[in-house]
Protein backbone atom coordinates (compact mmCIF):
# COMPACT_ATOMS: atom_id res chain seq x y z
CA UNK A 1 -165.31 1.86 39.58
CA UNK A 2 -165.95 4.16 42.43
CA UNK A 3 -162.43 5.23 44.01
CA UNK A 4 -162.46 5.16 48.00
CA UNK A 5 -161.41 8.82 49.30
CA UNK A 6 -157.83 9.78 50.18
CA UNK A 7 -156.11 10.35 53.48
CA UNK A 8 -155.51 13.98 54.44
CA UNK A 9 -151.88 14.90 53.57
CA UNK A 10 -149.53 14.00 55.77
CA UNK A 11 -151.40 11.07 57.39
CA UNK A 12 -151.46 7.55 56.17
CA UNK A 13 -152.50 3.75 56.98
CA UNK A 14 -150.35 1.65 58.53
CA UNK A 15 -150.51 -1.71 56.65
CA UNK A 16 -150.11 -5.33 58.50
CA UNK A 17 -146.49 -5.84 57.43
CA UNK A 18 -145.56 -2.64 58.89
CA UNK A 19 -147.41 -2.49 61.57
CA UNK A 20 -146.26 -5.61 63.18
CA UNK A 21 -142.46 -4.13 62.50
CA UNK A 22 -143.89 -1.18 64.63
CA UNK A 23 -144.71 -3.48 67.60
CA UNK A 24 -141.46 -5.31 67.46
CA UNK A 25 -139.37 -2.12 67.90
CA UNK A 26 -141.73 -0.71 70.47
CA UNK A 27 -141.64 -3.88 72.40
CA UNK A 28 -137.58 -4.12 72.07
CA UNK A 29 -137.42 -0.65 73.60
CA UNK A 30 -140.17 -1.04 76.19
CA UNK A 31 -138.39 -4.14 78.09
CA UNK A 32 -135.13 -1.86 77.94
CA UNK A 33 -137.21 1.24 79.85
CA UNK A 34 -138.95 -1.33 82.17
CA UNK A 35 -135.50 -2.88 83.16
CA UNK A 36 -134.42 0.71 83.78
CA UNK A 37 -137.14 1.35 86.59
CA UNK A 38 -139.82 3.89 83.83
CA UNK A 39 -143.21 2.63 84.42
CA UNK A 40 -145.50 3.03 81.83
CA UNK A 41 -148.62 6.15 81.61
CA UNK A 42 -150.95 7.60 79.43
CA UNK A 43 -152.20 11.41 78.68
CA UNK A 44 -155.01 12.56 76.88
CA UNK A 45 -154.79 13.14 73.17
CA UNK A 46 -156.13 16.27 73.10
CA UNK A 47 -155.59 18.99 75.43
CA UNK A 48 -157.07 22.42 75.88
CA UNK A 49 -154.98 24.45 73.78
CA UNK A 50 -153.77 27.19 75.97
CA UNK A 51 -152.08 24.08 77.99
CA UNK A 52 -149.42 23.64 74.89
CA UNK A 53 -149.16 27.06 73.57
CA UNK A 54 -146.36 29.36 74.41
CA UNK A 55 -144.02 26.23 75.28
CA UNK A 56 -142.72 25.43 71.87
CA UNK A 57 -141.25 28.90 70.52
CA UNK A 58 -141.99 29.51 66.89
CA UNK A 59 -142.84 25.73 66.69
CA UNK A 60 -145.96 27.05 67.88
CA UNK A 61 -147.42 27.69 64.60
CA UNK A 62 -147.42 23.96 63.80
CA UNK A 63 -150.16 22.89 66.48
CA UNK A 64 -153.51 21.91 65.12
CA UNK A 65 -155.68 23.89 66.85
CA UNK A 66 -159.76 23.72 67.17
CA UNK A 67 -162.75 24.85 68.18
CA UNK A 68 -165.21 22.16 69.59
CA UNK A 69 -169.32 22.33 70.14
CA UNK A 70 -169.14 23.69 73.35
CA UNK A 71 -166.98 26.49 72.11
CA UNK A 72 -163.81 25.06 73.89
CA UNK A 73 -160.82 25.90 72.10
CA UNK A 74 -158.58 22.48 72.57
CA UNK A 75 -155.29 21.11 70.27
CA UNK A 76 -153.74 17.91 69.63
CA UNK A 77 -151.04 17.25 71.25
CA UNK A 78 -147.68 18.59 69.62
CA UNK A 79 -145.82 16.22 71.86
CA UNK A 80 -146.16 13.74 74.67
CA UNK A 81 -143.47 16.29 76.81
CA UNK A 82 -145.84 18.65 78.01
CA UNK A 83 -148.81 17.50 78.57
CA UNK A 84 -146.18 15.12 81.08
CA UNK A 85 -145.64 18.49 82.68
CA UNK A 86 -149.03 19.28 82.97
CA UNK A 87 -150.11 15.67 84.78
CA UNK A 88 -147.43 16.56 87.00
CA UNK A 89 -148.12 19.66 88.28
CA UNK A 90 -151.43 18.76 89.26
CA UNK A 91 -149.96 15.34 91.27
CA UNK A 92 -146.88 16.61 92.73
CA UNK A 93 -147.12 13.93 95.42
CA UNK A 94 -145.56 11.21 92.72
CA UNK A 95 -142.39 13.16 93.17
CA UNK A 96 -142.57 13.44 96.97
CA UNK A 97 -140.72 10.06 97.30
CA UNK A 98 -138.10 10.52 94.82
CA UNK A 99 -137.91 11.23 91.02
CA UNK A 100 -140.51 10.15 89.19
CA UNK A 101 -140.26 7.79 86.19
CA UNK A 102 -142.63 7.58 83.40
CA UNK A 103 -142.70 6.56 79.53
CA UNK A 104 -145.68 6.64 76.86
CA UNK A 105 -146.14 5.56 73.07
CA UNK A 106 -148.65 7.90 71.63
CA UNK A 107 -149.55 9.70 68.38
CA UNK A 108 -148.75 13.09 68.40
CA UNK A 109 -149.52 15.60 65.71
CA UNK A 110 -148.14 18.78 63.70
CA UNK A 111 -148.98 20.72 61.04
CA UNK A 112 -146.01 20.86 59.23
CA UNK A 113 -144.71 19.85 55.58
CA UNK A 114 -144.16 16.13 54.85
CA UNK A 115 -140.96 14.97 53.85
CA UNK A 116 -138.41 12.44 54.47
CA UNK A 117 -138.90 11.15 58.26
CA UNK A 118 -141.92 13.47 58.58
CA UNK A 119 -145.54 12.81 58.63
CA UNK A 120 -148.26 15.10 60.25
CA UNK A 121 -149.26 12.50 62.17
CA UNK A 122 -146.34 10.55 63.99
CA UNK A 123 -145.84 8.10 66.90
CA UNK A 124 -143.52 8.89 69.52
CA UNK A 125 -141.94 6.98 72.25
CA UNK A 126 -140.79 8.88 75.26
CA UNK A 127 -139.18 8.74 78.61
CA UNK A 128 -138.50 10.70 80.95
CA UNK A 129 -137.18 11.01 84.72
CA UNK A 130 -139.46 14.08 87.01
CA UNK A 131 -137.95 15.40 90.61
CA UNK A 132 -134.11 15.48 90.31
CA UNK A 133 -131.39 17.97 88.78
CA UNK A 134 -128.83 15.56 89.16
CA UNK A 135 -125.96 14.79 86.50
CA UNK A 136 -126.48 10.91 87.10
CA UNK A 137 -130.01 11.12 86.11
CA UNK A 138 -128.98 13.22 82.98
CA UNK A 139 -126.61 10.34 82.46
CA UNK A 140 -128.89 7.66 83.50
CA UNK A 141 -131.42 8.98 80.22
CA UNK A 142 -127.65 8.88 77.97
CA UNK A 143 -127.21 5.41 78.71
CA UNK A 144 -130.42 4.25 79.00
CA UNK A 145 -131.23 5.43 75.10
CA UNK A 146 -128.19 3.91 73.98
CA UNK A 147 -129.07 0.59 75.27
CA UNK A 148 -132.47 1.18 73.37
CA UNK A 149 -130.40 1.03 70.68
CA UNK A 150 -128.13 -1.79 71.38
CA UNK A 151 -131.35 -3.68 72.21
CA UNK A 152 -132.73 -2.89 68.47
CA UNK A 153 -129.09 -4.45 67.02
CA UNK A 154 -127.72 -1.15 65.79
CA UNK A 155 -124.01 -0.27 66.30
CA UNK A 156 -123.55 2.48 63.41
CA UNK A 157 -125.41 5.46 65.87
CA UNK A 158 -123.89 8.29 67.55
CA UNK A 159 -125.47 10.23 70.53
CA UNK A 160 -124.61 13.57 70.01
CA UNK A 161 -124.52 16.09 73.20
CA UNK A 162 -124.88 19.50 73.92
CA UNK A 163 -125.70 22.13 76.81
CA UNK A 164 -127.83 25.17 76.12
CA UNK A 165 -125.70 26.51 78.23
CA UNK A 166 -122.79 26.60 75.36
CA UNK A 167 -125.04 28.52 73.20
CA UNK A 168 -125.98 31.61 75.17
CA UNK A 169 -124.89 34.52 74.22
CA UNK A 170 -124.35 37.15 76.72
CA UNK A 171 -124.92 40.56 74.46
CA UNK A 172 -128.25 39.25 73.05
CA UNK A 173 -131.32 39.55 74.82
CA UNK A 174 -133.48 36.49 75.93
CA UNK A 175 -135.80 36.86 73.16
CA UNK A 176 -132.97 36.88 70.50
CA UNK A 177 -131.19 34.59 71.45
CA UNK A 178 -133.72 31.75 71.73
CA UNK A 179 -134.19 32.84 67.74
CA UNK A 180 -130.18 32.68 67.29
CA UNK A 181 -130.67 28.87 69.15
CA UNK A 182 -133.51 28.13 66.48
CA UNK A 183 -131.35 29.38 63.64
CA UNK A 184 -128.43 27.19 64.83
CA UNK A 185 -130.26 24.47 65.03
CA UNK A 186 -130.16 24.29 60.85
CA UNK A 187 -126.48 24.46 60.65
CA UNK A 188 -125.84 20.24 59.84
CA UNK A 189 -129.54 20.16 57.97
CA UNK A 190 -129.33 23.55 55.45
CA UNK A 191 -125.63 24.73 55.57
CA UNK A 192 -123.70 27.89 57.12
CA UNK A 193 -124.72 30.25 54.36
CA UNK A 194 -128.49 29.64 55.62
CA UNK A 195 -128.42 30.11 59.04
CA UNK A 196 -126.08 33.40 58.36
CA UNK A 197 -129.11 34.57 56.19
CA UNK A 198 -131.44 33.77 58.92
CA UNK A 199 -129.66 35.17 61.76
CA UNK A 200 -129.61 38.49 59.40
CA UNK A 201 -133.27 38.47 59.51
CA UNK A 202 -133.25 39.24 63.07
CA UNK A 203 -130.48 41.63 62.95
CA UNK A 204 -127.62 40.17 63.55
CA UNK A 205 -124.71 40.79 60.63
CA UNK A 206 -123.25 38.76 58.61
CA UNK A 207 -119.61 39.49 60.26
CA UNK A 208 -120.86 38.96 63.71
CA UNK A 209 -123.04 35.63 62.27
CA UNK A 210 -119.91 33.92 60.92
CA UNK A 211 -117.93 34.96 64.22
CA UNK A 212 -120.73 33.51 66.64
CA UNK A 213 -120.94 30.43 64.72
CA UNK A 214 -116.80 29.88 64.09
CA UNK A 215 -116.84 30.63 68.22
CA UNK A 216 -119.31 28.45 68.34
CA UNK A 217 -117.87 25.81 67.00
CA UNK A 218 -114.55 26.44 68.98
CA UNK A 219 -116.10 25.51 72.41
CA UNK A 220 -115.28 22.77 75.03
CA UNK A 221 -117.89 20.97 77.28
CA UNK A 222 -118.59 22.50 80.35
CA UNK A 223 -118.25 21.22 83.83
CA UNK A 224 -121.55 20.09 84.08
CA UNK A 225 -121.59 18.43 80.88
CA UNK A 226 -118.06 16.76 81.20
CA UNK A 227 -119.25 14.86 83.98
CA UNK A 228 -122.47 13.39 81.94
CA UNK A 229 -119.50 12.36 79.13
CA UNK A 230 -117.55 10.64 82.43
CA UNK A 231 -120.30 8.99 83.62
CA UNK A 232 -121.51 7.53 80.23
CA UNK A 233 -118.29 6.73 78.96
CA UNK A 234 -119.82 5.12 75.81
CA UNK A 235 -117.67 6.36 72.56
CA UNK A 236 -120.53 6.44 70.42
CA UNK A 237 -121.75 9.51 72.66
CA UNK A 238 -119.98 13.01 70.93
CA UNK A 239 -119.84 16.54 72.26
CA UNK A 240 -121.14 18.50 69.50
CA UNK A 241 -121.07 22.30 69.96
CA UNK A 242 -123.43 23.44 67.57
CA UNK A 243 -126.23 21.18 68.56
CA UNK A 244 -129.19 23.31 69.51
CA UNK A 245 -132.49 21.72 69.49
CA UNK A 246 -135.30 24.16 68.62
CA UNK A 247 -137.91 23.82 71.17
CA UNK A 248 -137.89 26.49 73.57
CA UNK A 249 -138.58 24.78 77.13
CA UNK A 250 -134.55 23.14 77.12
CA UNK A 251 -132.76 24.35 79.77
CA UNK A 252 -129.20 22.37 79.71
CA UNK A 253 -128.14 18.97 78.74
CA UNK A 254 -129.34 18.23 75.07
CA UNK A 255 -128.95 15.47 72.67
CA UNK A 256 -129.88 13.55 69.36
CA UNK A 257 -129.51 10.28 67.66
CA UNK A 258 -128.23 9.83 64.42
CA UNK A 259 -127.51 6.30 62.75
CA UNK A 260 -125.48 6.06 59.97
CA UNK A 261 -125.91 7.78 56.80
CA UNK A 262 -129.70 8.48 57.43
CA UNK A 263 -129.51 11.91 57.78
CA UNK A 264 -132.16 12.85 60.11
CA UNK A 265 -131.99 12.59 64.00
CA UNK A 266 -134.30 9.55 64.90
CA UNK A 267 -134.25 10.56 68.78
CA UNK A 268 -133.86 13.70 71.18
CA UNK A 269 -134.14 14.99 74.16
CA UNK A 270 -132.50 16.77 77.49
CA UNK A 271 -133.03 18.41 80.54
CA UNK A 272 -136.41 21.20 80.77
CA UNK A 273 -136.37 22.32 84.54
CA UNK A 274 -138.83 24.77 83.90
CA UNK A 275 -141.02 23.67 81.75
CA UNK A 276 -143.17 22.12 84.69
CA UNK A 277 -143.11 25.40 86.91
CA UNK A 278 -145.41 26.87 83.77
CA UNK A 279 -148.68 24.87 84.87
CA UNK A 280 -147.59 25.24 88.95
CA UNK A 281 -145.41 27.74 91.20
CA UNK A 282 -143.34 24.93 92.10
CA UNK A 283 -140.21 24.81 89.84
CA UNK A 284 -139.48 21.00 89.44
CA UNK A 285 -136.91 19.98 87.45
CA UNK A 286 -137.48 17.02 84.51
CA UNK A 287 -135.19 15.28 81.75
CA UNK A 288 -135.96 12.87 79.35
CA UNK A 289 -135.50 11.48 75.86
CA UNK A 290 -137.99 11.03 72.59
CA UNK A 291 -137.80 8.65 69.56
CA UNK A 292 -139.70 9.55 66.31
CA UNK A 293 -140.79 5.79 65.75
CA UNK A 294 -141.40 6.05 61.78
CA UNK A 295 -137.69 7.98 61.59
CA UNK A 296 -136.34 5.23 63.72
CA UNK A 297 -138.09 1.95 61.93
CA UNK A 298 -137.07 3.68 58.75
CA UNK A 299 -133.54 3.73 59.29
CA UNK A 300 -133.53 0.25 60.76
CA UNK A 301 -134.11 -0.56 57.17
């Protein structure tokens, strides 16, 4: 009997059952974002490289990255976030009116180990709101992914929230401390003891590791943030101090989804005002929110 070939690790077929599971959630969130005023857009699924690299930090590494026939070197997409930022810089008149509001289902790709909640190739459902800094749109993207979740029939989830704000430190250089924000970022998945070894990697002791993170830990929402938490007033949303996030182009509010005992965030997202102003010299500021669809379905059960 001649055996059909395998798929390439990390990517798999999605059979019938599944895939009409798939459509149900997508279509249970997708009324929620329409009802919310995000209109729906599409972006290429591969982009020249040089648009995604040097936005993701260390994440970097994980891009699949190509040469084509005509010597062009292009990437799939890492994310659906910035090639959102690069549509927008080159049609800045969608945000001439007032913010801008977009989501997209798309596959997105990385090259990175599969595991529980992780494939190498993934779908992700995003939204996001383009032209205003303001705390109620922040709050708007809170509220907006909890009744996502409400919509799907879950109740056991908690939004937890963060600003990157909280996690500066002011003796470490820029450089350092987006590597001490990485590093924190494994504290609820591998433990204390781990992120002390990996903040002693880049120099920082293991007496001034435990006193960053117990200081850390210590720490009260700040104004900006205690108005999102006033204006959401949902008690499944948590100020957690020691969320980081690990991408590089977050610039304040952050947050993730947990639901119950699942153990892996199923949805993220916060505030990148710069991350647009890479691709144009106009700074705009953005925010939005991603779910990892398998993570999600998977924890639906």
């Amino acid at each position: 009997m001649v055996k059909a070939p395998p798929t390439p690790k990390g990517f798999r077929d999605i059979l019938p059952e599944q895939a009409k599971k798939r459509r149900e959630v997508i279509n249970t969130i997708v009324n929620v974002l329409e009802e919310s005023g995000f209109s729906p857009m599409e972006t290429p699924t591969i982009e020249f490289a040089e648009t995604l690299k040097g936005k993701y930090g260390e994440e970097e590494k994980l891009i699949y990255e190509f040469t084509d026939r005509g010597d062009r070197n292009l990437a799939l997409r890492y994310d659906l976030t910035v090639p959102l930022a690069r549509f927008v810089a080159s049609n800045l008149s969608l945000i001439e009116r007032g913010p801008f509001r977009r989501y997209q289902v798309g596959q997105v790709f990385r090259g990175e180990k599969p595991q529980k909640g992780r494939f190498r190739e993934f779908t992700q459902l995003d939204f996001d709101t383009v032209g205003s800094n303001s705390v109620e749109e922040d709050s708007k993207v809170i509220e907006t992914v909890a009744k996502c979740l409400d919509a799907l029939g879950l109740s056991n989830y908690k939004i937890l929230i963060n600003d990157r704000a909280i996690l500066n430190f002011e003796n470490l250089p820029l450089e350092k401390g987006l590597k001490v924000i990485l590093s924190l970022d494994k504290l609820k998945k591998q433990g204390v003891e781990k992120v002390i070894d990996d903040l002693g990697s880049i120099g920082i002791s293991k007496e001034e590791a435990t006193s960053m993170i117990s200081i850390l830990e210590k720490k009260k929402p700040n104004e900006r943030l205690k108005q999102i938490l006033d204006a959401v007033d949902n008690s499944k949303v948590q100020f957690s101090p020691t969320l980081a996030r690990g991408l590089n182009y977050y610039t304040g509010m952050i947050f993730e989804v947990e639901i119950g005992d699942y153990g892996i965030s199923v949805a993220g997202g916060g505030r990148y005002d710069n991350l647009i102003g890479m691709f144009t010299k106009r700074q705009i500021p953005a925010v939005g929110a991603s779910f990892g669809l398998d993570r999600l379905i998977e924890a639906l059960g």
